[in-house]
C-alpha atoms as a PDB file:
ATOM      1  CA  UNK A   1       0.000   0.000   0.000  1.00  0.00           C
ATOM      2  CA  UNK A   2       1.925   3.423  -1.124  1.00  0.00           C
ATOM      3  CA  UNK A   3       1.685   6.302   0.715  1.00  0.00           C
ATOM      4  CA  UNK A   4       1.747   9.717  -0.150  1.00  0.00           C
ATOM      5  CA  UNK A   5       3.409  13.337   0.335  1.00  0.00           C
ATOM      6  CA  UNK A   6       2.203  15.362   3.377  1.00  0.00           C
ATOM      7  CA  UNK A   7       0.311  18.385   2.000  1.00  0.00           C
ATOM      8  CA  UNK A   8      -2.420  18.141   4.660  1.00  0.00           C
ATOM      9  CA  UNK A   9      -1.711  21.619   5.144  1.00  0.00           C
ATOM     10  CA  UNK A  10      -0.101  22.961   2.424  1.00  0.00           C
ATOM     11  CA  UNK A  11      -3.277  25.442   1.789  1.00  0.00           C
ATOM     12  CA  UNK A  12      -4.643  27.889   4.338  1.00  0.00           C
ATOM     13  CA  UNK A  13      -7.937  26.102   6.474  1.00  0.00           C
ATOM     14  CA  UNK A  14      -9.244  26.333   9.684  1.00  0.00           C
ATOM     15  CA  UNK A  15      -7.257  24.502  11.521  1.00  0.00           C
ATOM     16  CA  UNK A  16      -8.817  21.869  13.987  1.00  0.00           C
ATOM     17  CA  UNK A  17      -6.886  19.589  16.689  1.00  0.00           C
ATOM     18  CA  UNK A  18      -4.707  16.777  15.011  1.00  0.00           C
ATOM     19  CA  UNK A  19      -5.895  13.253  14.919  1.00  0.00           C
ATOM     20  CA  UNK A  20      -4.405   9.705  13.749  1.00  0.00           C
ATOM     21  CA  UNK A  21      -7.235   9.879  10.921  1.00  0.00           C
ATOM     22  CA  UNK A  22      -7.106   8.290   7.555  1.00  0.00           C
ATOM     23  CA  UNK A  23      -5.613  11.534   5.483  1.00  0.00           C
ATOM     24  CA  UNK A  24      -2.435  11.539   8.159  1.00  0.00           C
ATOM     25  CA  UNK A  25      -2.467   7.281   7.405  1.00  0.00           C
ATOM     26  CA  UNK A  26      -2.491   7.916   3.633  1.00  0.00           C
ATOM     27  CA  UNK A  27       0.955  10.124   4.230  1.00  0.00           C
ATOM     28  CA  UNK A  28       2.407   9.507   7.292  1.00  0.00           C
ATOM     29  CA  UNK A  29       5.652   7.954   6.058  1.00  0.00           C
ATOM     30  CA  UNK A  30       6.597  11.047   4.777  1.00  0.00           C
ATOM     31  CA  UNK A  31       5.118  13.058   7.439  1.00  0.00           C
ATOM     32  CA  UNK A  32       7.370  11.716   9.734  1.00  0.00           C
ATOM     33  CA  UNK A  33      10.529  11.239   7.477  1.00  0.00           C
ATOM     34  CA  UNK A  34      10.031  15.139   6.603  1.00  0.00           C
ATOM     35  CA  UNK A  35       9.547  15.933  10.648  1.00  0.00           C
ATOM     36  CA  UNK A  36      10.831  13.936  12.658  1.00  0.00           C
ATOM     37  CA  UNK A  37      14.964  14.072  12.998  1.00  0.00           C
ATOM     38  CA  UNK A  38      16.909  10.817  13.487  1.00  0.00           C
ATOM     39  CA  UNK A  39      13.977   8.753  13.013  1.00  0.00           C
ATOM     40  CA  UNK A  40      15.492   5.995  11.040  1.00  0.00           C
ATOM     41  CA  UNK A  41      18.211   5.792  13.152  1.00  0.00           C
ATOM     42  CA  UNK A  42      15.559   5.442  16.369  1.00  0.00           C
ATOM     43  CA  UNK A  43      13.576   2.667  14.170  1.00  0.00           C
ATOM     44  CA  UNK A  44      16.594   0.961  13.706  1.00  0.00           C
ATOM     45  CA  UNK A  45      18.169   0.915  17.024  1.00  0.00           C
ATOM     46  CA  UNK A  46      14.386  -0.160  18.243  1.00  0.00           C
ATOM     47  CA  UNK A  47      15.098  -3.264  16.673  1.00  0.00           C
ATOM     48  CA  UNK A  48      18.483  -3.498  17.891  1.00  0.00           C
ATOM     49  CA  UNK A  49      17.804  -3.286  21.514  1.00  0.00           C
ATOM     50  CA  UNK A  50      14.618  -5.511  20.932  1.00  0.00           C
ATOM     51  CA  UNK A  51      16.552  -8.447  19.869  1.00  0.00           C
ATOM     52  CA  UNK A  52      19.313  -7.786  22.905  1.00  0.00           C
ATOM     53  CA  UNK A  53      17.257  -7.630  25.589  1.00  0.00           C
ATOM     54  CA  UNK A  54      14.603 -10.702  23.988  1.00  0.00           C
ATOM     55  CA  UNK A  55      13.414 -13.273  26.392  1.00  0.00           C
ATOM     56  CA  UNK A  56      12.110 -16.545  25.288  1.00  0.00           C
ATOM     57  CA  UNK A  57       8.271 -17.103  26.040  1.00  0.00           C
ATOM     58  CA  UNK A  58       7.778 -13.215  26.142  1.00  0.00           C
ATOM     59  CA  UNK A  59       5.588 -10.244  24.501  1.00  0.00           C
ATOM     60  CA  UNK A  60       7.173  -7.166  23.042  1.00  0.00           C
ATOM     61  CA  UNK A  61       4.403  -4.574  22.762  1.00  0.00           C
ATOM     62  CA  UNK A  62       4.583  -2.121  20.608  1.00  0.00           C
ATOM     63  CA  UNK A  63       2.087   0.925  21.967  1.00  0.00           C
ATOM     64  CA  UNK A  64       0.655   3.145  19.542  1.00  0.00           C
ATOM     65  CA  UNK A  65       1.760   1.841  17.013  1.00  0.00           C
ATOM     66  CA  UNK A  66       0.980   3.367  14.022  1.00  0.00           C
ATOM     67  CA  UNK A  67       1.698   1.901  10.904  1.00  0.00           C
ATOM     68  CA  UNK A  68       3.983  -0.956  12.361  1.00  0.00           C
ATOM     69  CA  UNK A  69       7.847   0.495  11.943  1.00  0.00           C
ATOM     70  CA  UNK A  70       8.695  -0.502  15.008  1.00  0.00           C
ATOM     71  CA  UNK A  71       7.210  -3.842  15.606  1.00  0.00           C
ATOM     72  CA  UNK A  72       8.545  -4.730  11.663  1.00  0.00           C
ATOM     73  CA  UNK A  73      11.900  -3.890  13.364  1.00  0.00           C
ATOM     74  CA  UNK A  74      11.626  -5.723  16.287  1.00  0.00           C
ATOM     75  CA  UNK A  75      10.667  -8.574  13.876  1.00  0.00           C
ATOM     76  CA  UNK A  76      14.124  -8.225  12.262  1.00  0.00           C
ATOM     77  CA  UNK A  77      15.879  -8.822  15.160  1.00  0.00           C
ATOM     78  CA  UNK A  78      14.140 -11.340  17.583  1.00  0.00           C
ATOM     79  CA  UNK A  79      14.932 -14.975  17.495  1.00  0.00           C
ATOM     80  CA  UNK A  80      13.547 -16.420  21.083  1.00  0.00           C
ATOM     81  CA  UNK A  81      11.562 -18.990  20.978  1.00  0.00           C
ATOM     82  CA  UNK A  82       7.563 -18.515  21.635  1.00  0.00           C
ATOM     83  CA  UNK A  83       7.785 -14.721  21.265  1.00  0.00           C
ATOM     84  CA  UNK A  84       5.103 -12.962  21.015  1.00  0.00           C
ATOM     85  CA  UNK A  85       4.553  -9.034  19.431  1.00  0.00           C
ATOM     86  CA  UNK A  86       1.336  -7.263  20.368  1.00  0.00           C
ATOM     87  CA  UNK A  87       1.108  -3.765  18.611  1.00  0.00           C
ATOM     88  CA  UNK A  88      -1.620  -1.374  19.752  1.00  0.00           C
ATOM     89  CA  UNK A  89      -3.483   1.404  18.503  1.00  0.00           C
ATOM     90  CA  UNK A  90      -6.941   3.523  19.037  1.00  0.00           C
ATOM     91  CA  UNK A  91      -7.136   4.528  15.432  1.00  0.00           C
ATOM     92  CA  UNK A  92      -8.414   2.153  12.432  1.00  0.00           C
ATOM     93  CA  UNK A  93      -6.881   4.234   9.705  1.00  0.00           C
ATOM     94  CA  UNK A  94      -3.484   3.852  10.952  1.00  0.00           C
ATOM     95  CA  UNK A  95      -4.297  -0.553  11.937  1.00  0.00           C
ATOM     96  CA  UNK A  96      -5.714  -1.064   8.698  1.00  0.00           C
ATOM     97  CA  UNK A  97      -2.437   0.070   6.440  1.00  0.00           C
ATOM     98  CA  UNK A  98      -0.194  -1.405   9.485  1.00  0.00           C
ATOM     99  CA  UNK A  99      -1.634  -4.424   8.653  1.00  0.00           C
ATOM    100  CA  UNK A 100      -0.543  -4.265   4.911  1.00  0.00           C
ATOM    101  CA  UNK A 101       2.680  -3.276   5.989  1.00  0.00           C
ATOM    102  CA  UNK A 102       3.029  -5.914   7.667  1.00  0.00           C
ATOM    103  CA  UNK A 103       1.600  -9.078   5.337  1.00  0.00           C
ATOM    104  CA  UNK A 104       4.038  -7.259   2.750  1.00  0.00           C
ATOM    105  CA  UNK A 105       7.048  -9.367   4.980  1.00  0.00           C
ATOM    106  CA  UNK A 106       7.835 -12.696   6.606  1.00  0.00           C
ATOM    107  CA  UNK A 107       9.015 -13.384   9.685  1.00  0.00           C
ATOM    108  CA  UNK A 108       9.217 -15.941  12.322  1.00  0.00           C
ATOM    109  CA  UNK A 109       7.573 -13.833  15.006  1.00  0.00           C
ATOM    110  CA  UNK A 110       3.860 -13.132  15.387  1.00  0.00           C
ATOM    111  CA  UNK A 111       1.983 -10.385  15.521  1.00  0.00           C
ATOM    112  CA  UNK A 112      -1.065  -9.596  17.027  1.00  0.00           C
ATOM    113  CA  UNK A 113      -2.889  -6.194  15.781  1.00  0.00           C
ATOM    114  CA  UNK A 114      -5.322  -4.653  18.609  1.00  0.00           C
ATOM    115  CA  UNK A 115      -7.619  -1.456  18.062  1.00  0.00           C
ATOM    116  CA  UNK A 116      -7.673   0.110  21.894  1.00  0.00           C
ATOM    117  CA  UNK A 117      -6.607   2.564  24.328  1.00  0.00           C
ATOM    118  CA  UNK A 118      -3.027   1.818  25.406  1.00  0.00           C
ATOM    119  CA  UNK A 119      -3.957   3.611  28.946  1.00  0.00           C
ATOM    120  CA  UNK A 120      -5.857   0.911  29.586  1.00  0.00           C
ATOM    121  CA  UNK A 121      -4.265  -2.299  27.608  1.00  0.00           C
ATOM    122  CA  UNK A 122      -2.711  -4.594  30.253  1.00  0.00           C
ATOM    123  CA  UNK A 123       0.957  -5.500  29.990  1.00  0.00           C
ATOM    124  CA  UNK A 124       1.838  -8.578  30.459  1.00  0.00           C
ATOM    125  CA  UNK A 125       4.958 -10.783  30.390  1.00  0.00           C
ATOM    126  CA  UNK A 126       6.711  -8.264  28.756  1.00  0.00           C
ATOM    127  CA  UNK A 127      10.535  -8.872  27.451  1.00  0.00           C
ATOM    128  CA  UNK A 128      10.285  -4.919  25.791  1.00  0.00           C
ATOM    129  CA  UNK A 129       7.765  -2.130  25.434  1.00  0.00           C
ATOM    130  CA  UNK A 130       7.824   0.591  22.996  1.00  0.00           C
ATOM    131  CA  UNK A 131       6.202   4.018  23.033  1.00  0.00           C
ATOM    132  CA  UNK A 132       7.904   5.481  20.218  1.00  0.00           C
ATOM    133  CA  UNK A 133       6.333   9.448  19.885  1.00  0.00           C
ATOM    134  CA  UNK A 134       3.265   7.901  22.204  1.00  0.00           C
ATOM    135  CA  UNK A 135       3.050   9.196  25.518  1.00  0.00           C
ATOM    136  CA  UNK A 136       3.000  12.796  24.153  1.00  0.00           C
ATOM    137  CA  UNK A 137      -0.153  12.334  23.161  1.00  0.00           C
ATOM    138  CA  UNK A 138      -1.299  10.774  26.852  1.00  0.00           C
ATOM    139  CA  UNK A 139      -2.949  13.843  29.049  1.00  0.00           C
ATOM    140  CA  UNK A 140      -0.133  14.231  31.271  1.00  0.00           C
ATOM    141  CA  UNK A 141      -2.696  13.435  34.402  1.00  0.00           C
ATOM    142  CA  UNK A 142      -2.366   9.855  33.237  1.00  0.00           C
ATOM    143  CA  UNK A 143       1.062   9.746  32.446  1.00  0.00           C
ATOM    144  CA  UNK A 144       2.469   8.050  35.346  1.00  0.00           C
ATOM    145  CA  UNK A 145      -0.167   5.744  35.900  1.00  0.00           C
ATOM    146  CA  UNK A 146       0.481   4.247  32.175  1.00  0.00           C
ATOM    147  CA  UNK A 147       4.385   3.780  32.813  1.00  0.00           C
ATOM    148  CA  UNK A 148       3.462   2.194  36.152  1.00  0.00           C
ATOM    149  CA  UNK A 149       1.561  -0.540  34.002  1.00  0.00           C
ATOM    150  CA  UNK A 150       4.426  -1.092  31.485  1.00  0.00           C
ATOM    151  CA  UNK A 151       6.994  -0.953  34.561  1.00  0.00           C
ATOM    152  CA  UNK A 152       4.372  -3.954  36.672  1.00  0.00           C
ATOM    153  CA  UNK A 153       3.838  -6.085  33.010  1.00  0.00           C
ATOM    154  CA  UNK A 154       8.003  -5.980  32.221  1.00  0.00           C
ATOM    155  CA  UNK A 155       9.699  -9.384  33.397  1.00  0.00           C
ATOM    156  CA  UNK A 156      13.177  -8.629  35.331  1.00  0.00           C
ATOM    157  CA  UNK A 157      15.735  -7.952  32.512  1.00  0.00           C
ATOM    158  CA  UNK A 158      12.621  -6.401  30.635  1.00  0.00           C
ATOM    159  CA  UNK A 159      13.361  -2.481  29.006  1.00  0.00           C
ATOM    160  CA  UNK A 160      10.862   0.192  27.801  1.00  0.00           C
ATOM    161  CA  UNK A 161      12.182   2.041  24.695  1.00  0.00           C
ATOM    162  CA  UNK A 162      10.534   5.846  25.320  1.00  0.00           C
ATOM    163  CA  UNK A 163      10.588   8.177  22.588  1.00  0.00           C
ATOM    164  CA  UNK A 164       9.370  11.481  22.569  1.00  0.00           C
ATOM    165  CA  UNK A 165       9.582  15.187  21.851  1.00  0.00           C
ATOM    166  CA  UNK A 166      11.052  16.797  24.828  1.00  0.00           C
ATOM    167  CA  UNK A 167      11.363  20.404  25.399  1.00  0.00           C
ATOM    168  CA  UNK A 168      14.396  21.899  26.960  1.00  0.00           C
ATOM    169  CA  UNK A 169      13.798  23.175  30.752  1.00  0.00           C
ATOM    170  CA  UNK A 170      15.776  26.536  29.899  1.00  0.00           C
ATOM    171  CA  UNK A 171      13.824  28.886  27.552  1.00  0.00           C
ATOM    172  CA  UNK A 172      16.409  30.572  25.506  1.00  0.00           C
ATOM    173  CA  UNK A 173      17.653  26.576  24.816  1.00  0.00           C
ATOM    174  CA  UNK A 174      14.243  25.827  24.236  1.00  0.00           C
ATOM    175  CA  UNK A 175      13.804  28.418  21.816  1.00  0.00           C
ATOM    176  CA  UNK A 176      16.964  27.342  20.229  1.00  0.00           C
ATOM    177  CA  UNK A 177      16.201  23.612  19.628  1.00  0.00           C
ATOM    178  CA  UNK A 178      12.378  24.741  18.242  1.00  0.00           C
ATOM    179  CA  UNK A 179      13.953  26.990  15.588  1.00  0.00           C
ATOM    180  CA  UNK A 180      16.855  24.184  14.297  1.00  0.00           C
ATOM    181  CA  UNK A 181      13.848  22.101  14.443  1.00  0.00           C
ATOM    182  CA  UNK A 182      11.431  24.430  12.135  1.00  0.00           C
ATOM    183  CA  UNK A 183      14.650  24.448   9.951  1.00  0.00           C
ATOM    184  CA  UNK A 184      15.240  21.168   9.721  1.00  0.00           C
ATOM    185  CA  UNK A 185      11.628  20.725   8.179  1.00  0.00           C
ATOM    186  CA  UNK A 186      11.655  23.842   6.023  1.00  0.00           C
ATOM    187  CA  UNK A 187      15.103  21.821   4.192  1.00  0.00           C
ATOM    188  CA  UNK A 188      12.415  19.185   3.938  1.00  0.00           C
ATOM    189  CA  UNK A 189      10.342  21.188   2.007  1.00  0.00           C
ATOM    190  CA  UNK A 190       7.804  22.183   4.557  1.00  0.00           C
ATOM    191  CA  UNK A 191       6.281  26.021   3.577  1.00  0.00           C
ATOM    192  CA  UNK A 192       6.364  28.551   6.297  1.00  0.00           C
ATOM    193  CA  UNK A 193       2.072  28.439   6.469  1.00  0.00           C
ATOM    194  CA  UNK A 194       2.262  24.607   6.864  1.00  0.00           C
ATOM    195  CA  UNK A 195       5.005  24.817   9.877  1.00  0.00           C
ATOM    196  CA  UNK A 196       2.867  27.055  11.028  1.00  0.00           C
ATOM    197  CA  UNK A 197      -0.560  25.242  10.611  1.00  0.00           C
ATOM    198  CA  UNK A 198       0.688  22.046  11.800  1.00  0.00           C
ATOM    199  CA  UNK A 199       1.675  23.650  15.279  1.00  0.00           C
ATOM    200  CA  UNK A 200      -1.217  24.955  15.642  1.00  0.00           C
ATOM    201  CA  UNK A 201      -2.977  21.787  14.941  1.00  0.00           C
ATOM    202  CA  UNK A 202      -1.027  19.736  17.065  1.00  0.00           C
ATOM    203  CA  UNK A 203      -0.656  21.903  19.888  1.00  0.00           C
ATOM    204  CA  UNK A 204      -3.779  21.202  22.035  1.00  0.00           C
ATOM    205  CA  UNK A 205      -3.205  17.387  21.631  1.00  0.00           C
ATOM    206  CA  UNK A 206       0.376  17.197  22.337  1.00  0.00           C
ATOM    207  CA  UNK A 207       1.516  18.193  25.475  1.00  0.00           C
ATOM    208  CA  UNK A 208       5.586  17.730  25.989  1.00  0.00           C
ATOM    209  CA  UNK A 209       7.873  17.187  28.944  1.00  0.00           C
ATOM    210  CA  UNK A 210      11.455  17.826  29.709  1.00  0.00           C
ATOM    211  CA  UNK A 211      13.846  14.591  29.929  1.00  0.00           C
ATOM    212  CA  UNK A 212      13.784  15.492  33.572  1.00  0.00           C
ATOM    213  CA  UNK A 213      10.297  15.134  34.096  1.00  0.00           C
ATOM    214  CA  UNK A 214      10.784  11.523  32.228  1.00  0.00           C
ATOM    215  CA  UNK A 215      13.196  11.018  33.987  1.00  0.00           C
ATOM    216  CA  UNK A 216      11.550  11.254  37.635  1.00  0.00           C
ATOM    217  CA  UNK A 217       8.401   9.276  36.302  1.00  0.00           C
ATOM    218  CA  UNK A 218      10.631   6.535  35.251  1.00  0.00           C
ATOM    219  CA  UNK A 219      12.167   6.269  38.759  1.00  0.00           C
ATOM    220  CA  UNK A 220       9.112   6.983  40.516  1.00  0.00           C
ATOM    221  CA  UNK A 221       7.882   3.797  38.360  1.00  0.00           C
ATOM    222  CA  UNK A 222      10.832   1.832  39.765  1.00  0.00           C
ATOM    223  CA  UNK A 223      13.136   1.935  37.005  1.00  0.00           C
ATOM    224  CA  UNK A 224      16.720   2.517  38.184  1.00  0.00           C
ATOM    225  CA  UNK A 225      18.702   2.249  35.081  1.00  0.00           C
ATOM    226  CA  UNK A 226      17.790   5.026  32.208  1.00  0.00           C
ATOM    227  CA  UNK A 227      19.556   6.133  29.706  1.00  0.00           C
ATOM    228  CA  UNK A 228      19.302   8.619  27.302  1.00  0.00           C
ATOM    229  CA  UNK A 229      20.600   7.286  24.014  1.00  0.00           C
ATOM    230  CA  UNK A 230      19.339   9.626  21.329  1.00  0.00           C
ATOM    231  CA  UNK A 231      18.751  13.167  21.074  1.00  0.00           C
ATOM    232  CA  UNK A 232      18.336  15.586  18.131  1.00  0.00           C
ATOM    233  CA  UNK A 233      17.098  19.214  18.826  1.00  0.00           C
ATOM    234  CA  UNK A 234      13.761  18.286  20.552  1.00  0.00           C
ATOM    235  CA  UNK A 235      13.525  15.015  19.754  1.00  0.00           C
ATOM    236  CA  UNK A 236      14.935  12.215  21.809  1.00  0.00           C
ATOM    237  CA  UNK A 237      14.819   8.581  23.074  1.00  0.00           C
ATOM    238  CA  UNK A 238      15.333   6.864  26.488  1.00  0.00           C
ATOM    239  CA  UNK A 239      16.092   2.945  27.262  1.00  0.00           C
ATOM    240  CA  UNK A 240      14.859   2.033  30.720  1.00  0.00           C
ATOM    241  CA  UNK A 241      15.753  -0.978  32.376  1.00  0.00           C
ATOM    242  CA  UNK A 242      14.032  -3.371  34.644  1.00  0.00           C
ATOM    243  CA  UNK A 243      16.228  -4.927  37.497  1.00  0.00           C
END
């Protein structure tokens, strides 16, 4: 199933709150290619730290997510025996081409597709859980409860791979990382009026933290081992560890 370019808005509109519908399905490859900064090399490493911390006779969830590049990465790279992946997410546009994606390779591993709300899909047996640009999207009221879950359903050894927007605690860096980010997607050929629509779009529905405040949630969870392995401008990703 092809997907498109991203000209959702490429033409002045009134602008409503952002949603996983079927026009962002029909172009979200290059939506996020076009937006998102180092997010091949996140994909990639997904998969990478999937198949080194894999269990045998586990599930590696894959939480919101969208049209399936990080569970077909995880597929790449886990070998265990009776492994399980179990990819979630609320909105039937984005399932329905995940799905394609998906037949369009074969691998050993299954996966199971589920429409629901991740804040209230129960983790279970976990070997590693990704949110990969998920939990911005979370009210932050429910935040911690939702990393609780993943920390109670992860098996000793387990890791959550977080990946998010962040913003920088400091305003003037703040400010700083936002403009080499607008940059960064005007050299992708994003016009000034559709930088400009899509933050105003998106604002309402995606609420960002610092690393800190990711940081603290993750310990308050019980994870003591976090690192921050990726970061460019406001974009980032964290591994956390289970003991």
């Amino acid at each position: 199933m092809s997907s498109g370019k991203d000209a959702i808005y490429s033409v002045p509109q009134q602008v409503e709150d952002f949603r996983f519908d079927k026009s962002v399905a029909e172009v979200f490859p290059d939506m996020i290619q076009r937006s998102v900064p180092g997010y091949n090399t996140i994909i990639d490493t997904i998969g990478q730290l999937a198949g080194r911390y894999q269990q045998p006779d586990s599930h590696y969830y894959d939480l919101g997510c969208s049209l399936g590049a990080a569970t077909l990465s995880m597929r790449r790279f886990i070998s265990a025996p009776n492994s399980k992946i179990i990819a979630i997410d609320n909105s039937e546009a984005m399932l329905e081409r995940c799905r394609s994606h998906l037949n369009a390779f074969t691998f050993d591993t299954p996966v199971e597709l589920k429409l629901g709300d991740i804040r209230h899909s129960e983790i279970t047996n976990a070997a590693v859980v990704v949110m990969n640009f998920t939990l911005q999207f979370i009210q932050p009221d429910e935040r911690d409860a939702v990393i609780q879950a993943i920390y109670n359903g992860l098996k000793p050894g387990g890791i959550l791979i977080l990946s998010e927007k962040m913003r920088h605690e400091q305003k003037e860096c703040d400010e700083l990382v936002i403009d080499l980010h607008h940059e960064f997607k005007r050299r992708n050929g994003y016009s000034e009026l559709e930088i400009s629509q899509k933050r105003t779009a998106i604002e309402n529905v995606m609420k960002i933290n610092s690393f800190g405040q990711h940081q603290a949630r993750l310990k308050q969870a019980g994870f003591n081992n976090i690192v921050h392995w990726f970061q460019c401008f406001n974009f980032g990703s964290i591994v956390a560890i289970k003991d």
